[in-house]
C-alpha atoms as a PDB file:
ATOM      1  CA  UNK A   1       0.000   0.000   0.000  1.00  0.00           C
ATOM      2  CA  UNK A   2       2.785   2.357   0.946  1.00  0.00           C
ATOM      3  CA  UNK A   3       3.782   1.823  -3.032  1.00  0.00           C
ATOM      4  CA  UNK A   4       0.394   3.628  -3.591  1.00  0.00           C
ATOM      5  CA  UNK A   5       0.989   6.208  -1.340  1.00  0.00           C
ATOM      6  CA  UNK A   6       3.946   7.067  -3.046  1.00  0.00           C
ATOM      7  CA  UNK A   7       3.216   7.018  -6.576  1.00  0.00           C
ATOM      8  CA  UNK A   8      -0.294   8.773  -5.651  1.00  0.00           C
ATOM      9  CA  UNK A   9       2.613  11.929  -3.871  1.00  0.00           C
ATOM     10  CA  UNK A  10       4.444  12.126  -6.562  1.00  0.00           C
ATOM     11  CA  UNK A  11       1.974  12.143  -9.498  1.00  0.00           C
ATOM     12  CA  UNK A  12       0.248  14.687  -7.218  1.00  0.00           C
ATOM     13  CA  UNK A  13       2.784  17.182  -7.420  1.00  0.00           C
ATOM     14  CA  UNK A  14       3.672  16.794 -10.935  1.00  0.00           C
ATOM     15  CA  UNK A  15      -0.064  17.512 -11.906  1.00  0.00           C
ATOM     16  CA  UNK A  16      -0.049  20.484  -9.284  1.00  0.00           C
ATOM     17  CA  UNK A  17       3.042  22.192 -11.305  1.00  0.00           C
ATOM     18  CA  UNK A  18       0.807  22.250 -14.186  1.00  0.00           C
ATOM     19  CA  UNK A  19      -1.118  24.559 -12.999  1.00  0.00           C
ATOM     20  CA  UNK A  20      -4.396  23.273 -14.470  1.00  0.00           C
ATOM     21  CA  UNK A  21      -7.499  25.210 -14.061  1.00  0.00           C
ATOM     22  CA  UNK A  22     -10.453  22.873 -13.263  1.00  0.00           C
ATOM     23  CA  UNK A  23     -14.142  23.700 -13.473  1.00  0.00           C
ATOM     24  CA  UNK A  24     -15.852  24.212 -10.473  1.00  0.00           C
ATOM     25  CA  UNK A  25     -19.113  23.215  -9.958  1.00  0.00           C
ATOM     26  CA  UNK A  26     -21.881  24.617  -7.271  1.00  0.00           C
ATOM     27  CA  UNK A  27     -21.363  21.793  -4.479  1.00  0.00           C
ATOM     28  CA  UNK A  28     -24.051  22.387  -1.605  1.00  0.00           C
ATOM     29  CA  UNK A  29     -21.780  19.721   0.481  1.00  0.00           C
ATOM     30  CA  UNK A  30     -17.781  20.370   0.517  1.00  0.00           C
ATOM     31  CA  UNK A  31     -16.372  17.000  -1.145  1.00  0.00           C
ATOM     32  CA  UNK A  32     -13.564  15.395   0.698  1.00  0.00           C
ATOM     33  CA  UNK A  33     -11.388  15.732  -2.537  1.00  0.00           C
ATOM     34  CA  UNK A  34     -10.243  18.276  -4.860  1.00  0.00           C
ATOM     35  CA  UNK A  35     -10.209  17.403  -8.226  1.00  0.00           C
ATOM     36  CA  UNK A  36      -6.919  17.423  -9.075  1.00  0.00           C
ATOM     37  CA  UNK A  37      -6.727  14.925  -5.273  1.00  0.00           C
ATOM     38  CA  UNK A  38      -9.185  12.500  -7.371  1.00  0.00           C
ATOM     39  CA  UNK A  39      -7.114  12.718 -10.887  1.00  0.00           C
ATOM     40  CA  UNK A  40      -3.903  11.831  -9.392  1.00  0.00           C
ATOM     41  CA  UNK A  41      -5.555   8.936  -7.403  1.00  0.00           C
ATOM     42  CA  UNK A  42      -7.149   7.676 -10.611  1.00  0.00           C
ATOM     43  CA  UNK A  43      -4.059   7.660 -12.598  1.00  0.00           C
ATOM     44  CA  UNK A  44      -1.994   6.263  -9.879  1.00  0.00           C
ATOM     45  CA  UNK A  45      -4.188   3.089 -10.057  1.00  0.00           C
ATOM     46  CA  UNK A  46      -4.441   2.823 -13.570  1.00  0.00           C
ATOM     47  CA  UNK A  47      -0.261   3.181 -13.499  1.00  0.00           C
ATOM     48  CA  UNK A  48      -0.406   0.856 -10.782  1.00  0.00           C
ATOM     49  CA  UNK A  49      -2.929  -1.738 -12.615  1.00  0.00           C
ATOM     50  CA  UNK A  50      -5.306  -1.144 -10.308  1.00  0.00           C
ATOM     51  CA  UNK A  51      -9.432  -2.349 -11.814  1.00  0.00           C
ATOM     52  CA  UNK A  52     -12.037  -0.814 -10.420  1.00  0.00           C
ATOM     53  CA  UNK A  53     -15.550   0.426 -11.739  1.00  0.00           C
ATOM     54  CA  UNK A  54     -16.263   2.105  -8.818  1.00  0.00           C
END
């Protein structure tokens, strides 16, 4: 897991230099993750082989 945790920091960071605006949508609850938070996590399982349809 710590392999994740890892990957997940430093794909993180490179997607955080890119300075990339995202949309923002009107969210009546604050979510628990940004967007950029929930691309990095995606594409650290996907690197990491990781299936899930969740």
């Amino acid at each position: 897991m710590s392999n994740f945790i890892q990957n997940y920091k430093i794909i993180l960071t490179n997607l955080q230099r890119l300075q990339i605006d995202s949309l923002c949508f009107k969210q009546i609850r604050k979510p628990k993750l940004s967007t950029i938070e929930l691309i990095a996590m995606n594409l650290t399982s996907e690197y990491i082989s990781i299936d899930s349809e969740c």
